[in-house]
N, C-alpha and C. Protein backbone atom coordinates (compact mmCIF):
# COMPACT_ATOMS: atom_id res chain seq x y z
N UNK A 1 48.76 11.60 -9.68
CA UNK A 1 47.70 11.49 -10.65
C UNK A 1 47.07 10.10 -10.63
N UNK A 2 48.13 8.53 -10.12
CA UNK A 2 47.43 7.65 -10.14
C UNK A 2 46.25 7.62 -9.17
N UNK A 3 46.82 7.97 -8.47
CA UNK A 3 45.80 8.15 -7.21
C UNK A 3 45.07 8.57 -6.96
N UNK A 4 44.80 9.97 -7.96
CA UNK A 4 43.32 10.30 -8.06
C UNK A 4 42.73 8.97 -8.73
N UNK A 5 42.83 8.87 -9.74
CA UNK A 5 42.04 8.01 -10.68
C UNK A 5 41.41 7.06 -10.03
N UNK A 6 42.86 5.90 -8.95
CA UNK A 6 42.14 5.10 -8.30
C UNK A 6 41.41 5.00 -7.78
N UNK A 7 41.76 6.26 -7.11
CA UNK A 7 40.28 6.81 -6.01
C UNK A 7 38.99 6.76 -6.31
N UNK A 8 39.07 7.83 -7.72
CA UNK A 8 37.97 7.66 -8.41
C UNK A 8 37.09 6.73 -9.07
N UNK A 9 38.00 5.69 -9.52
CA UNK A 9 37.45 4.23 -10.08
C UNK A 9 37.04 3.24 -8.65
N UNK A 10 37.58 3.67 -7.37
CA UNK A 10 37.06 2.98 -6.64
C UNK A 10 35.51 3.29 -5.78
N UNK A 11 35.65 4.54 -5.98
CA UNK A 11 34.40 5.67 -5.61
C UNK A 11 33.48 5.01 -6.91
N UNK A 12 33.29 5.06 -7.49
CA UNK A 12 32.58 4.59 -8.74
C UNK A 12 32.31 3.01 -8.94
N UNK A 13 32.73 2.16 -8.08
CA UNK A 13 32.81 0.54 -7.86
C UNK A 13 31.74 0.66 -6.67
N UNK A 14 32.08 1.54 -5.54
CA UNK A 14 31.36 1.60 -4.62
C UNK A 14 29.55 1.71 -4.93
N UNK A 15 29.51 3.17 -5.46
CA UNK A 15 28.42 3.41 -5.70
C UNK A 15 27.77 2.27 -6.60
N UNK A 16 28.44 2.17 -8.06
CA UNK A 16 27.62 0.94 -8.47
C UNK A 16 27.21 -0.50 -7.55
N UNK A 17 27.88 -0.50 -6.87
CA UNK A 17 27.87 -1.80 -5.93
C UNK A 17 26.56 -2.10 -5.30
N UNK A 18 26.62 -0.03 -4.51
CA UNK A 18 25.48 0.06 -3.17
C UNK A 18 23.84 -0.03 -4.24
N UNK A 19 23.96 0.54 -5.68
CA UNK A 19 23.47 0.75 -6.64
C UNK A 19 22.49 -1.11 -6.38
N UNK A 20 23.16 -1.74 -7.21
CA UNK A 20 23.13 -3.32 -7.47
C UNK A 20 22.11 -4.01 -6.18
N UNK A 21 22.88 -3.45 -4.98
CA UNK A 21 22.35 -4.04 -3.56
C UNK A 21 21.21 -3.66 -3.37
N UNK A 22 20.83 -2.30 -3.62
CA UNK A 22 19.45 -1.61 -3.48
C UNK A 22 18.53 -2.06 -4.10
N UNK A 23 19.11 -2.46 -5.68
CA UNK A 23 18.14 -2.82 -6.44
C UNK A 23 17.41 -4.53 -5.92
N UNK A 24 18.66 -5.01 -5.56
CA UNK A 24 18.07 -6.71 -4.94
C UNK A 24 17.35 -6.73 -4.03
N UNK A 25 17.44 -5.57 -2.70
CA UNK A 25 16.77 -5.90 -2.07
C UNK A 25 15.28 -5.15 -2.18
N UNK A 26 15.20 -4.33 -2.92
CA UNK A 26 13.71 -3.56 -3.54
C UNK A 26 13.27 -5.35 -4.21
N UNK A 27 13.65 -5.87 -5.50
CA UNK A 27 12.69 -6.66 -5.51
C UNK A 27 12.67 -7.89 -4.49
N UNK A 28 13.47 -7.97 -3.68
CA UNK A 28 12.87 -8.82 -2.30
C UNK A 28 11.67 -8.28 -1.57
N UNK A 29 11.74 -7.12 -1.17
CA UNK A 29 10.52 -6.83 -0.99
C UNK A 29 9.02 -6.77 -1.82
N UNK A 30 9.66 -6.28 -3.14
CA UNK A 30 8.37 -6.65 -3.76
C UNK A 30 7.83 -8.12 -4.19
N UNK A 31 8.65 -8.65 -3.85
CA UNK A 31 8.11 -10.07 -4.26
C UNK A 31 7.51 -10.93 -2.38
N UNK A 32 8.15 -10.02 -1.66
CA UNK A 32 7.54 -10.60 -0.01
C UNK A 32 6.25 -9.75 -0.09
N UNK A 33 5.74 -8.42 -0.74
CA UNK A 33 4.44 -7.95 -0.67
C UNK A 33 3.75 -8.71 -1.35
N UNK A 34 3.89 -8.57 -2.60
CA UNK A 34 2.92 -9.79 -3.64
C UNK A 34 2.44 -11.05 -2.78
N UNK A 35 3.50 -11.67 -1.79
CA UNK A 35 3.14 -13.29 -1.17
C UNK A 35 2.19 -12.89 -0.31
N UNK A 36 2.36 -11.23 0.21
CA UNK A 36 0.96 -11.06 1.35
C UNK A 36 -0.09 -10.38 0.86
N UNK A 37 -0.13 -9.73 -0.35
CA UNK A 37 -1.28 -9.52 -1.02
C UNK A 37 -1.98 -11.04 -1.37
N UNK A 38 -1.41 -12.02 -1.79
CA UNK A 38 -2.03 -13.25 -2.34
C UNK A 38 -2.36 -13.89 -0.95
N UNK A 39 -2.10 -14.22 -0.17
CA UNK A 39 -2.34 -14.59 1.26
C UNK A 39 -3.46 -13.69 1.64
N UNK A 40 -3.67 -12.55 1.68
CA UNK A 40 -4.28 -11.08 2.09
C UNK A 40 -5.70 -11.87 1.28
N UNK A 41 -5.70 -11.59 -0.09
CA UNK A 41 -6.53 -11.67 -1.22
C UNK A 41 -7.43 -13.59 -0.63
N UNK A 42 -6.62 -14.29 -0.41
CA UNK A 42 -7.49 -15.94 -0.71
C UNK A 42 -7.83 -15.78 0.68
N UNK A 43 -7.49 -15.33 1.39
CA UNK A 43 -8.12 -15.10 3.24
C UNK A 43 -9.64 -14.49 2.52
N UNK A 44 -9.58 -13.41 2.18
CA UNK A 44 -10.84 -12.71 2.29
C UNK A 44 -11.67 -13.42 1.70
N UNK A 45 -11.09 -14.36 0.43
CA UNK A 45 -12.20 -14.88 -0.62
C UNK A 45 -12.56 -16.13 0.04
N UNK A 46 -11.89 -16.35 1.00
CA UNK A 46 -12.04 -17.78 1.27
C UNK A 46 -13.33 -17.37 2.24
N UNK A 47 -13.26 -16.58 3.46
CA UNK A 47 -14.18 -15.82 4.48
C UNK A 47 -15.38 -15.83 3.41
N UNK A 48 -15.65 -15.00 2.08
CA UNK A 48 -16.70 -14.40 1.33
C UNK A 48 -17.44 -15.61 0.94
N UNK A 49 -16.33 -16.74 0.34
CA UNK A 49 -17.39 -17.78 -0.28
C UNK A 49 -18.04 -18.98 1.21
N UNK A 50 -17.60 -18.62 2.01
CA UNK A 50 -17.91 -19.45 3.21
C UNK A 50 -19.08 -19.02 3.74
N UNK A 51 -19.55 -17.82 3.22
CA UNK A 51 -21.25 -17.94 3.64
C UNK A 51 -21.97 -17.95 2.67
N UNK A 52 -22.99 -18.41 3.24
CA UNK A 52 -24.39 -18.77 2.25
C UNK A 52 -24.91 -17.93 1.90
N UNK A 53 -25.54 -18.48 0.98
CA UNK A 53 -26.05 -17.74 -0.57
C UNK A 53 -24.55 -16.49 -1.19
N UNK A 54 -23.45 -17.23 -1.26
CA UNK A 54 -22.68 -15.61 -2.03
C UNK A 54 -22.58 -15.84 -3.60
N UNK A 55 -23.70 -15.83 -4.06
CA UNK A 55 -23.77 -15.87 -5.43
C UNK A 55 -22.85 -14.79 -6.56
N UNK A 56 -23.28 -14.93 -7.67
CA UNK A 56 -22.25 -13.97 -8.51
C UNK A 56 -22.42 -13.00 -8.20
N UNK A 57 -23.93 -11.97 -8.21
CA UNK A 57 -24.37 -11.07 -7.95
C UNK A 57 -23.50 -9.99 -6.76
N UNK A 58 -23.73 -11.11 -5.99
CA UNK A 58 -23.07 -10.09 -4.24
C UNK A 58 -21.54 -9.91 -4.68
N UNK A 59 -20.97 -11.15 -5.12
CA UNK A 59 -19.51 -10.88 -5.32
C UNK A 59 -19.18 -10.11 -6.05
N UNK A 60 -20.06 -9.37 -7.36
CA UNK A 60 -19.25 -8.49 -8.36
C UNK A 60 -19.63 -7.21 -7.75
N UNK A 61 -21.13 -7.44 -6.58
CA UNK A 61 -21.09 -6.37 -5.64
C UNK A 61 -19.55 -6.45 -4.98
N UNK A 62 -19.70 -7.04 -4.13
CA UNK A 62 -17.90 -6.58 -3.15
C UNK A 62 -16.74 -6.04 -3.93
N UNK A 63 -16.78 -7.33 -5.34
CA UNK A 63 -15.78 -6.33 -5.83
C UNK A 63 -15.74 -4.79 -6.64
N UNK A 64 -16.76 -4.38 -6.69
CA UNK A 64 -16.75 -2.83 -6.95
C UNK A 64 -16.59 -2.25 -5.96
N UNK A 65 -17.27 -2.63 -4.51
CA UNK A 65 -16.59 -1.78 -3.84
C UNK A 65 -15.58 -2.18 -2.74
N UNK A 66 -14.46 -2.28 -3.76
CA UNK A 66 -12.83 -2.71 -3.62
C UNK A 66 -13.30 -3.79 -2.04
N UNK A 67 -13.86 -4.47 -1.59
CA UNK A 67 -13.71 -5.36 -0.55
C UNK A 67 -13.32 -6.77 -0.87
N UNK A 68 -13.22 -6.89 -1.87
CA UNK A 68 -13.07 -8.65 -2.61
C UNK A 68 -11.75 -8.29 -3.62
């Protein structure tokens, strides 16, 4: 009977464990996407404001249609 139990409490250490690990490395990734969305995002804006004439106008153009 001990030995189920142990089993069981160790089966149950496991999973929480793999549980814990999954979760760390999900927000590693979400926090390595965010750094290339923001990288992604000041590339383009940087390209947009680098030509002439990009006044307010054009830009709230681009950003409606999702390019900015």
């Amino acid at each position: 009977m001990k030995m189920i139990l142990v089993w069981f409490v160790s089966v149950l250490l496991a999973v929480y464990g793999g549980f814990l690990y999954g979760k760390s490395m999900a927000k590693t990734q979400m926090v390595e996407k965010q750094v290339e969305v923001i990288k992604y995002v000041s590339e383009k804006r940087a390209k947009i404001q680098a030509r002439p004439n990009a006044n307010r106008d054009e830009l709230l153009e681009l950003m409606r249609k999702n390019r900015l």
